[in-house]
PDB file of N, CA and C in Angstrom:
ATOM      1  N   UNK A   1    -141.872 -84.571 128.521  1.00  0.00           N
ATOM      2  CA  UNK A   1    -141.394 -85.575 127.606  1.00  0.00           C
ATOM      3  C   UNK A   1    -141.027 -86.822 128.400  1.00  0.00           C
ATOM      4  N   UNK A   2    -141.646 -88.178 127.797  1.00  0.00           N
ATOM      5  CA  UNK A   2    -140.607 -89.363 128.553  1.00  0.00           C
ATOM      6  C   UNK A   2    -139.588 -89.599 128.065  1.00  0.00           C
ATOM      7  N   UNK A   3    -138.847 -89.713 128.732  1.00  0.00           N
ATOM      8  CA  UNK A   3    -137.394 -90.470 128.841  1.00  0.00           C
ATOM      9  C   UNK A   3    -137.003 -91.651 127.947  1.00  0.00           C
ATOM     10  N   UNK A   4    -136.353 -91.072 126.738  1.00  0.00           N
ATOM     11  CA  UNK A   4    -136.363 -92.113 126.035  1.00  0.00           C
ATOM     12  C   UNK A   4    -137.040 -92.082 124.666  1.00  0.00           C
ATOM     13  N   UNK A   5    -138.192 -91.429 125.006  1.00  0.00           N
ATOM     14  CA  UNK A   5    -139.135 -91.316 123.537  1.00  0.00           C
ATOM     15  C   UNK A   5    -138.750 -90.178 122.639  1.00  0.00           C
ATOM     16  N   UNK A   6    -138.712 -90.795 121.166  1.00  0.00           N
ATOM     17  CA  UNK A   6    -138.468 -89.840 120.219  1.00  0.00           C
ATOM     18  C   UNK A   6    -139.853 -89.000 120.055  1.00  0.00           C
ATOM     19  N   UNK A   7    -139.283 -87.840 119.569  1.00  0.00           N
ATOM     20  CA  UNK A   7    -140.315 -87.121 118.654  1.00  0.00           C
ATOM     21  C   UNK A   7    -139.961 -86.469 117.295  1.00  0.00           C
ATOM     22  N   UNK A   8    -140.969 -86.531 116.370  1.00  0.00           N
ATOM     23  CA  UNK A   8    -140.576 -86.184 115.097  1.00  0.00           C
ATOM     24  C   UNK A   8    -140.090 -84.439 114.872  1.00  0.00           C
ATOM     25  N   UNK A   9    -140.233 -84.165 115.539  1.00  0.00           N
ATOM     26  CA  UNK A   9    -139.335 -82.551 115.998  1.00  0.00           C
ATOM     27  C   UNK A   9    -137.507 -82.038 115.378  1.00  0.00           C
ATOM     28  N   UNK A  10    -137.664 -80.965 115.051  1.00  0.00           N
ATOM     29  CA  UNK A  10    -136.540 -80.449 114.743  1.00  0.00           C
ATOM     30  C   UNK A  10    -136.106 -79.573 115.378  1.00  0.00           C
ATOM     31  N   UNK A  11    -135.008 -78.908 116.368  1.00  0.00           N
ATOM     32  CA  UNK A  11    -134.940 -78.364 116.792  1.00  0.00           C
ATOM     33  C   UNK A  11    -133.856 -77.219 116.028  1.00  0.00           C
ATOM     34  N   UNK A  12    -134.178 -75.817 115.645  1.00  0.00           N
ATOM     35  CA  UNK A  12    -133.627 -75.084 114.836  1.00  0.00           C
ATOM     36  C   UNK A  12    -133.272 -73.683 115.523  1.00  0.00           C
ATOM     37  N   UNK A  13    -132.474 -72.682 114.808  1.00  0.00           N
ATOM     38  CA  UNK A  13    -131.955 -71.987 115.533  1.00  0.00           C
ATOM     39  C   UNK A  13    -131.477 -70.781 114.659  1.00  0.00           C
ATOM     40  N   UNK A  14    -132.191 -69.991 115.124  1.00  0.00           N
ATOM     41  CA  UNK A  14    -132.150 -69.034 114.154  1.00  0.00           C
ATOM     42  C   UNK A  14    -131.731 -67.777 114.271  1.00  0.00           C
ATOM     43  N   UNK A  15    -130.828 -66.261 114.188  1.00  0.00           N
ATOM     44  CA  UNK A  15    -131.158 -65.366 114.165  1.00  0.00           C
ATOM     45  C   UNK A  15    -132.111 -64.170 114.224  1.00  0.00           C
ATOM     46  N   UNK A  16    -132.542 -63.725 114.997  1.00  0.00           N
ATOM     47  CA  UNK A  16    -133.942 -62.261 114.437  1.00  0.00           C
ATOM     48  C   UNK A  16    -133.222 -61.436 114.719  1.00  0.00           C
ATOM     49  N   UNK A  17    -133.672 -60.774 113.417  1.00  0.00           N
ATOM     50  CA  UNK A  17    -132.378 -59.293 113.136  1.00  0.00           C
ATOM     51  C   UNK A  17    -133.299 -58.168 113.244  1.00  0.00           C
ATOM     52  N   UNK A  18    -132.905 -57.176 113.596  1.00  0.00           N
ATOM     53  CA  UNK A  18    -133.614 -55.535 113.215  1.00  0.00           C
ATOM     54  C   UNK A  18    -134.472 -55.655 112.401  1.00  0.00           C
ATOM     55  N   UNK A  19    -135.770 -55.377 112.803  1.00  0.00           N
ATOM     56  CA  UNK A  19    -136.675 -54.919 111.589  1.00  0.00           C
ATOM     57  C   UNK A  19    -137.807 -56.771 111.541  1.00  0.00           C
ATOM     58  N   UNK A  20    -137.121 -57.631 111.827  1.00  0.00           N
ATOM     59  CA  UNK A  20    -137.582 -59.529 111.757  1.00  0.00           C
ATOM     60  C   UNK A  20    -139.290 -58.873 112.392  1.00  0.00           C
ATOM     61  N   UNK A  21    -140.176 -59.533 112.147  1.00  0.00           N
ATOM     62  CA  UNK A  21    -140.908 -60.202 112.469  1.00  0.00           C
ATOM     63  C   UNK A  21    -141.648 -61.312 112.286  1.00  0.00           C
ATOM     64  N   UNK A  22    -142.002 -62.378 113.834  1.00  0.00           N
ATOM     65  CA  UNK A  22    -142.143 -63.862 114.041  1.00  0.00           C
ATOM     66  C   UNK A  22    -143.487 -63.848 114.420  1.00  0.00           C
ATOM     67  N   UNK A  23    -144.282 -64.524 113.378  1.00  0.00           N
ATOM     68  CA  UNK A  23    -145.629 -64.927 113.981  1.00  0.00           C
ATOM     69  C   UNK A  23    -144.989 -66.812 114.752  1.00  0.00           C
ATOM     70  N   UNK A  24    -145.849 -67.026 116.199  1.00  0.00           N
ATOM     71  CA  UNK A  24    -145.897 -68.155 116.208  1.00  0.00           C
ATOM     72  C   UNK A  24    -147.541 -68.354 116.279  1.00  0.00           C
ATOM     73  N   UNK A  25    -148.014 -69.823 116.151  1.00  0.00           N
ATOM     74  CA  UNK A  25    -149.083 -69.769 115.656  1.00  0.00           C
ATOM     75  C   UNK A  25    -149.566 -71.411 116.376  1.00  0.00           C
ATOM     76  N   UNK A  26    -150.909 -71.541 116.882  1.00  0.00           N
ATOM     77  CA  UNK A  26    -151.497 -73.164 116.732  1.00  0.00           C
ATOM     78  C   UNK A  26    -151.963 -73.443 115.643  1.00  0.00           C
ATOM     79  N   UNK A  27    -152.012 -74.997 115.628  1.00  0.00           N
ATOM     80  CA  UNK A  27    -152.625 -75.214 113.966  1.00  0.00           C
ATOM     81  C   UNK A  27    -153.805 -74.890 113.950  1.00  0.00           C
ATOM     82  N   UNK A  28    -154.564 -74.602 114.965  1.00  0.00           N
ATOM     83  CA  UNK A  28    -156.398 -73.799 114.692  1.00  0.00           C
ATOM     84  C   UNK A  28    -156.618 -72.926 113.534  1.00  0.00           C
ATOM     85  N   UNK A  29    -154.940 -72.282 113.111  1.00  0.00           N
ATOM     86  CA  UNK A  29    -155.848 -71.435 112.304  1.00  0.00           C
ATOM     87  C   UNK A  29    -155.138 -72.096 111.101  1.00  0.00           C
ATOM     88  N   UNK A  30    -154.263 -72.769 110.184  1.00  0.00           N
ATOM     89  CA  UNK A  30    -154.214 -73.276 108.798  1.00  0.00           C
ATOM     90  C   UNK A  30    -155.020 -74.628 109.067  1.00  0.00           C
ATOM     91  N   UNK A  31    -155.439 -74.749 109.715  1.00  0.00           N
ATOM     92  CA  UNK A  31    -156.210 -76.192 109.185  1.00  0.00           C
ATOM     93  C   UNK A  31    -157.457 -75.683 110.100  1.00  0.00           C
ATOM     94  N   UNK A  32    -157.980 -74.322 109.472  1.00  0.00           N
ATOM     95  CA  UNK A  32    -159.475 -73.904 110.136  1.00  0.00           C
ATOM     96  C   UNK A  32    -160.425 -74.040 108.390  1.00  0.00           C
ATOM     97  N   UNK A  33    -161.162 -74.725 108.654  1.00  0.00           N
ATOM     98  CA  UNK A  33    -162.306 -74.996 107.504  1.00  0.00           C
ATOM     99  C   UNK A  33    -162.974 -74.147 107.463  1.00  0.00           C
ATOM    100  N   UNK A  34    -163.532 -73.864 106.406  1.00  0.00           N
ATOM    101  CA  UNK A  34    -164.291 -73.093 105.765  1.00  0.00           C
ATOM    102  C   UNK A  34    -165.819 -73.505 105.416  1.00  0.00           C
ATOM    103  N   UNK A  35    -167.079 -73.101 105.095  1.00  0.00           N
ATOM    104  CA  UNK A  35    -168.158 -73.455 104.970  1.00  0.00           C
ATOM    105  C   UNK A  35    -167.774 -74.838 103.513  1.00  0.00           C
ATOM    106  N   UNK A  36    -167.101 -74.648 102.573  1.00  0.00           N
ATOM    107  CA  UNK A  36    -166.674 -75.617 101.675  1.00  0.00           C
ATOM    108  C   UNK A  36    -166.020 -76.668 102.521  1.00  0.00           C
ATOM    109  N   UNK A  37    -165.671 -76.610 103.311  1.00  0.00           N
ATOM    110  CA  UNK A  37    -165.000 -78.147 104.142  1.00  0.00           C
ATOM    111  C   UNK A  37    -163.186 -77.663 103.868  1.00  0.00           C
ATOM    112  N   UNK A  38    -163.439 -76.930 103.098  1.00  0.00           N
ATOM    113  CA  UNK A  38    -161.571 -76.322 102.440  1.00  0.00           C
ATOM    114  C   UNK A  38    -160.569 -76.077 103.945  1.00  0.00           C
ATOM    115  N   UNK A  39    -159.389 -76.513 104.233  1.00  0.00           N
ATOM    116  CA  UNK A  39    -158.646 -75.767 104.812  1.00  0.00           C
ATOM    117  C   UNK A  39    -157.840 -74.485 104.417  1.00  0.00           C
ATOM    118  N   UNK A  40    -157.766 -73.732 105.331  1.00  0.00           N
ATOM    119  CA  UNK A  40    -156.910 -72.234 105.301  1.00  0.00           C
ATOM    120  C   UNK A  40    -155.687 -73.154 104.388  1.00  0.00           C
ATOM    121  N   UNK A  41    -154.936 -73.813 105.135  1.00  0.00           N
ATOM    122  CA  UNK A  41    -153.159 -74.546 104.825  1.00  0.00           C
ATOM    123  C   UNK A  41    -152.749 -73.642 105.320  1.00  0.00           C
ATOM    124  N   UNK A  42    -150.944 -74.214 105.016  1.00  0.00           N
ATOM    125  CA  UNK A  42    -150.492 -73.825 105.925  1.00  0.00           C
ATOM    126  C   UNK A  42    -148.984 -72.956 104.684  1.00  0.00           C
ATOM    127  N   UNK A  43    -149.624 -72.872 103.677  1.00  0.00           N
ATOM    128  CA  UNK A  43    -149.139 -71.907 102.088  1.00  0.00           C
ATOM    129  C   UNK A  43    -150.043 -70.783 102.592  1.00  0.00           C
ATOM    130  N   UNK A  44    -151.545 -70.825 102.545  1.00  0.00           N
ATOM    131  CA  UNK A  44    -152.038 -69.581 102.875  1.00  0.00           C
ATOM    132  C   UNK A  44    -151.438 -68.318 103.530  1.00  0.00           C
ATOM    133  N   UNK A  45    -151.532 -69.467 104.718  1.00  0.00           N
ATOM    134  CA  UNK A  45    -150.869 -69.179 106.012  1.00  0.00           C
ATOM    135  C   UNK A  45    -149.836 -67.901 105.713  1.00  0.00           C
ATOM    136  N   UNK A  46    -148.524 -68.492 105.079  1.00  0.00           N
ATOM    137  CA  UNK A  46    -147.043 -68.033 104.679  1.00  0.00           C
ATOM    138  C   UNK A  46    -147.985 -66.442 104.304  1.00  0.00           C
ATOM    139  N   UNK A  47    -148.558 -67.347 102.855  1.00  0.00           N
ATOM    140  CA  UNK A  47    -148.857 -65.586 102.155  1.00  0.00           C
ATOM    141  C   UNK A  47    -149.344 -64.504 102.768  1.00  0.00           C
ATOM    142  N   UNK A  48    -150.239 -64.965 103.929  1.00  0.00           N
ATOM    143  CA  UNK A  48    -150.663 -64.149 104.170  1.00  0.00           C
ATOM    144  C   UNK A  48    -150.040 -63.012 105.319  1.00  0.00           C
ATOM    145  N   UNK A  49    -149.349 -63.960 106.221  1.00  0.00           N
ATOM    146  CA  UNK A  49    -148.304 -63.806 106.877  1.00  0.00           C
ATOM    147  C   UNK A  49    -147.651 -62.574 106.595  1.00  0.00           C
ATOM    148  N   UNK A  50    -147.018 -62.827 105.179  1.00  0.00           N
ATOM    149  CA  UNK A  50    -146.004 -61.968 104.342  1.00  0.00           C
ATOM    150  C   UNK A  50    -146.767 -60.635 104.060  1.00  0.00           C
ATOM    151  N   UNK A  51    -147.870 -60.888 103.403  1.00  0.00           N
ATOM    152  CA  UNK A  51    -148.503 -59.295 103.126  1.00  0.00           C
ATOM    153  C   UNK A  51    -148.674 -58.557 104.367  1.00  0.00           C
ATOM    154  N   UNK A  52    -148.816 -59.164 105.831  1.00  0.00           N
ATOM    155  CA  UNK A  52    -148.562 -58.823 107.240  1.00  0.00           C
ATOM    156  C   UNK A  52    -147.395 -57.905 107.681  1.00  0.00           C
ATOM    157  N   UNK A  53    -146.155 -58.683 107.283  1.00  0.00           N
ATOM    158  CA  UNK A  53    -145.278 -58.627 108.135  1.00  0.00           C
ATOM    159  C   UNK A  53    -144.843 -57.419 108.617  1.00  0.00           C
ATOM    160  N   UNK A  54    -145.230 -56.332 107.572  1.00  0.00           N
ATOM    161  CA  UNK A  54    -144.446 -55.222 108.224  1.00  0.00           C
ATOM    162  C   UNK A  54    -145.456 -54.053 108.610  1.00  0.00           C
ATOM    163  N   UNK A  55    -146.484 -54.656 109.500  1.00  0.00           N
ATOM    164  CA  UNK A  55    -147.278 -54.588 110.351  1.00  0.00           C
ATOM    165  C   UNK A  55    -147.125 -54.160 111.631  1.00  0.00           C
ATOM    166  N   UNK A  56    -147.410 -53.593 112.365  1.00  0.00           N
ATOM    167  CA  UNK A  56    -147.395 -54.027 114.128  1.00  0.00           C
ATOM    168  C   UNK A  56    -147.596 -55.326 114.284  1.00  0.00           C
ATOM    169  N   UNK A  57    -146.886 -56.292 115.649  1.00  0.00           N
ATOM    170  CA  UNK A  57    -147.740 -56.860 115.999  1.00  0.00           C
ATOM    171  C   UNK A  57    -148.916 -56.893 115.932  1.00  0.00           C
ATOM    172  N   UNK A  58    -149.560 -55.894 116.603  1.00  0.00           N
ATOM    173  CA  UNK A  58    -151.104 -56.011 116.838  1.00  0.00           C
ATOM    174  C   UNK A  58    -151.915 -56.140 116.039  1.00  0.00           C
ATOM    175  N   UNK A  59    -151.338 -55.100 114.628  1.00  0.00           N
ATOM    176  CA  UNK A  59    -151.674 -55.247 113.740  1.00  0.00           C
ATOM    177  C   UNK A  59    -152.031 -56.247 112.913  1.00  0.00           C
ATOM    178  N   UNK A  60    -151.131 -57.343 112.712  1.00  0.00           N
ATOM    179  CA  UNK A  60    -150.527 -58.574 112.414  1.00  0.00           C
ATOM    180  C   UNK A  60    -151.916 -59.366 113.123  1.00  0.00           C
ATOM    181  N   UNK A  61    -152.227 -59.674 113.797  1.00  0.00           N
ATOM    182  CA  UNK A  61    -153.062 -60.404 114.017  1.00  0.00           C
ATOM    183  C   UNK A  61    -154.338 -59.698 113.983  1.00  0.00           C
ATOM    184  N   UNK A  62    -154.745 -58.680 114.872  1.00  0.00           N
ATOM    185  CA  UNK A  62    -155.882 -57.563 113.604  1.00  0.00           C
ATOM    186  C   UNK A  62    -156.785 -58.604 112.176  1.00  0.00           C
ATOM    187  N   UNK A  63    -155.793 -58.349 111.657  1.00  0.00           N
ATOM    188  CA  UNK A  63    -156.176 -58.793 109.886  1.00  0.00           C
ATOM    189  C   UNK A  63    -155.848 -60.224 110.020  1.00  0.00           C
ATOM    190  N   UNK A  64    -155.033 -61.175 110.601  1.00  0.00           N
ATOM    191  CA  UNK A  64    -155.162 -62.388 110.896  1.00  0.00           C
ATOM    192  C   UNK A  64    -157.009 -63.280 111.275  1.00  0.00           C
ATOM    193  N   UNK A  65    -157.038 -61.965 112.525  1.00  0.00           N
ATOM    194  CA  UNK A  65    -158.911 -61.949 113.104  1.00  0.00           C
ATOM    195  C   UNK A  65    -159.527 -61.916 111.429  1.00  0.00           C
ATOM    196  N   UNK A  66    -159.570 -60.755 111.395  1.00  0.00           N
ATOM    197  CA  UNK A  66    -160.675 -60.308 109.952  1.00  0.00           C
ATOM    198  C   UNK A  66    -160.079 -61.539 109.297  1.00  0.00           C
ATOM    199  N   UNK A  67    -159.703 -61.839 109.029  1.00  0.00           N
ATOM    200  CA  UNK A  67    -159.320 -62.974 107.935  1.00  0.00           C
ATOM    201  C   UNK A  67    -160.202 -64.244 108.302  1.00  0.00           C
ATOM    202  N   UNK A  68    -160.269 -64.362 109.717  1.00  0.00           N
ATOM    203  CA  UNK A  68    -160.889 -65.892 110.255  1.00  0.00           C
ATOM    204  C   UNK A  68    -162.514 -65.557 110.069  1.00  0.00           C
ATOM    205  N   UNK A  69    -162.976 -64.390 110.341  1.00  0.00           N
ATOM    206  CA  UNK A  69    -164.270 -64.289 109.909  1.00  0.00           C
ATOM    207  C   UNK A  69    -164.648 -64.461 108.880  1.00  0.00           C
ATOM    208  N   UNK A  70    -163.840 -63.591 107.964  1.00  0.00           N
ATOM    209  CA  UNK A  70    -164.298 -63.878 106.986  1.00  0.00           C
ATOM    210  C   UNK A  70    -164.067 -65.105 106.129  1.00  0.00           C
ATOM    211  N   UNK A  71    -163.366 -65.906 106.172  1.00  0.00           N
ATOM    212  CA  UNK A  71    -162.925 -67.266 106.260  1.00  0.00           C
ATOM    213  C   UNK A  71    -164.208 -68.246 106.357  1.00  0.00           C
ATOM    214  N   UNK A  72    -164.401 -68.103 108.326  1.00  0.00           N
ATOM    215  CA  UNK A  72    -165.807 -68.797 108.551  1.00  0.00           C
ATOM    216  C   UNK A  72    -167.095 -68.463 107.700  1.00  0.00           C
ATOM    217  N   UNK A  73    -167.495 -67.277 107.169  1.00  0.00           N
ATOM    218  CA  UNK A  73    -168.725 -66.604 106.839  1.00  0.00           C
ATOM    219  C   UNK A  73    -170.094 -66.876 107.215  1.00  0.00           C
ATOM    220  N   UNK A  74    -169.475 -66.996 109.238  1.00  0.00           N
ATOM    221  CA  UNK A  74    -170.887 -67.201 109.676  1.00  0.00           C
ATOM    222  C   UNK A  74    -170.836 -68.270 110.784  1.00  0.00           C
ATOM    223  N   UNK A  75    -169.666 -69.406 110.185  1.00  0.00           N
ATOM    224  CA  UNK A  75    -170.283 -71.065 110.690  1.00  0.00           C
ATOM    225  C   UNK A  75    -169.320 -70.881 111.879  1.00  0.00           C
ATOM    226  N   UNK A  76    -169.758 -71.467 112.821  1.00  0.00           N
ATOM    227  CA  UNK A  76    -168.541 -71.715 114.292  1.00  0.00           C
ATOM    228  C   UNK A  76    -166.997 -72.023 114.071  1.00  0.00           C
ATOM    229  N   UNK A  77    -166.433 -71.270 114.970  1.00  0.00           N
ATOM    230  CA  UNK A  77    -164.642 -72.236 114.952  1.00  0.00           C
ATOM    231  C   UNK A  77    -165.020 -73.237 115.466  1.00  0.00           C
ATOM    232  N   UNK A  78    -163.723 -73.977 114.687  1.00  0.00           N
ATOM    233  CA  UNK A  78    -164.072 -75.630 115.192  1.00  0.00           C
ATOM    234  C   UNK A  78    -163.031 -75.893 116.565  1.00  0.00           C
ATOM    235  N   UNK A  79    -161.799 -74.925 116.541  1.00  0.00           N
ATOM    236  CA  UNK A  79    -160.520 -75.261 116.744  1.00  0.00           C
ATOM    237  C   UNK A  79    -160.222 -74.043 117.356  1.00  0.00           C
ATOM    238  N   UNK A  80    -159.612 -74.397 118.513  1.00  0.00           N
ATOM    239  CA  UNK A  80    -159.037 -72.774 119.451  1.00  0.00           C
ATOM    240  C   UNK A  80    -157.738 -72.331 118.535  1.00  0.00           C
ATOM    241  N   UNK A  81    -157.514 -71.158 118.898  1.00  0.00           N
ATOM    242  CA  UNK A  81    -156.439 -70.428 117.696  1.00  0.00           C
ATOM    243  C   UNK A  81    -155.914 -69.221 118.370  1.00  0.00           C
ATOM    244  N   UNK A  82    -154.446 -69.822 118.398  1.00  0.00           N
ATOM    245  CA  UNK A  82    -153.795 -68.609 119.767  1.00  0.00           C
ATOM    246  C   UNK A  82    -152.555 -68.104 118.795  1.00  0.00           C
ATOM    247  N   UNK A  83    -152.407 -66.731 118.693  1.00  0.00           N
ATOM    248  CA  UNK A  83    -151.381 -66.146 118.046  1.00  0.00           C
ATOM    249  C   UNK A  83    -150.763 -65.583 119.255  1.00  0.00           C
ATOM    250  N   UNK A  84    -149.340 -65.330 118.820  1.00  0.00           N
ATOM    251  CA  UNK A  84    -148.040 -64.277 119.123  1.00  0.00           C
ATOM    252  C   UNK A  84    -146.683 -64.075 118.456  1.00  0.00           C
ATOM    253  N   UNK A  85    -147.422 -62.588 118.038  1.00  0.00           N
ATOM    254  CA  UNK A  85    -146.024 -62.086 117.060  1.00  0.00           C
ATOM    255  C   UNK A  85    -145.467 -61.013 117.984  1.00  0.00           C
ATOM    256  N   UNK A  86    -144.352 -60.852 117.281  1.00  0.00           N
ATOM    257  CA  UNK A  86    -143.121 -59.867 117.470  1.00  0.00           C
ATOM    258  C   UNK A  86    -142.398 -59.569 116.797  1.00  0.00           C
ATOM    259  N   UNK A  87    -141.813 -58.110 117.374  1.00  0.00           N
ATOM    260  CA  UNK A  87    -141.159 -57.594 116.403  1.00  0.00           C
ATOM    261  C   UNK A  87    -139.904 -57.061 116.814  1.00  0.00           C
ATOM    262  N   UNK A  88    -138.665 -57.649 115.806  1.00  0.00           N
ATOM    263  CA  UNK A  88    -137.329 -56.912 116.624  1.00  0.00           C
ATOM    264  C   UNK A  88    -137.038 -55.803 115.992  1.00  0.00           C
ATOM    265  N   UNK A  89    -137.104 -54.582 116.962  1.00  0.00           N
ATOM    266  CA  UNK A  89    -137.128 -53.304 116.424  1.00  0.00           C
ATOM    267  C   UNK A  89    -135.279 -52.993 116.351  1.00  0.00           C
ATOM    268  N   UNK A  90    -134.714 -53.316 117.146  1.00  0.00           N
ATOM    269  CA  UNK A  90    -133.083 -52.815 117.416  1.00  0.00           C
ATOM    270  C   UNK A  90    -132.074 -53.537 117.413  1.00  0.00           C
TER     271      UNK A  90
END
């Protein structure tokens, strides 16, 4: 960061309790297009997230993958797309 310069950033602070799990995510994958030109968003995103969550990790992104294929149906990523979830078990 320079010295001095704002950024439109929030810095927040949160709890993860027993049982929480946190996808973090790049925007590669809600603003990954589709053969329609459509973006995923970043509502998708949430929902889909949610039908996830009480997943494994691994799991969790698993069906995140299947989701981007089938998403693309065929055509190239445009956009690199790096996941990491977790899960607080205790």
């Amino acid at each position: 960061m320079v010295a001095g310069q704002q950024y439109p950033y929030q810095k927040i602070q949160t709890a993860i309790e027993p049982g929480d799990t946190v996808l973090l995510m790049t925007d590669g994958f809600p603003e990954l297009a589709g053969k329609d030109g459509v973006m995923i968003g970043y509502e998708k995103t949430v929902e889909l997230f949610t039908g996830f969550a009480d997943l494994s990790p691994k799991e969790i992104i698993e069906k995140l993958n299947e989701f981007i294929h089938t998403w693309l149906d065929g055509i190239p990523q445009n956009d690199d797309i790096t996941f990491f979830a977790f899960k607080r078990v205790h």
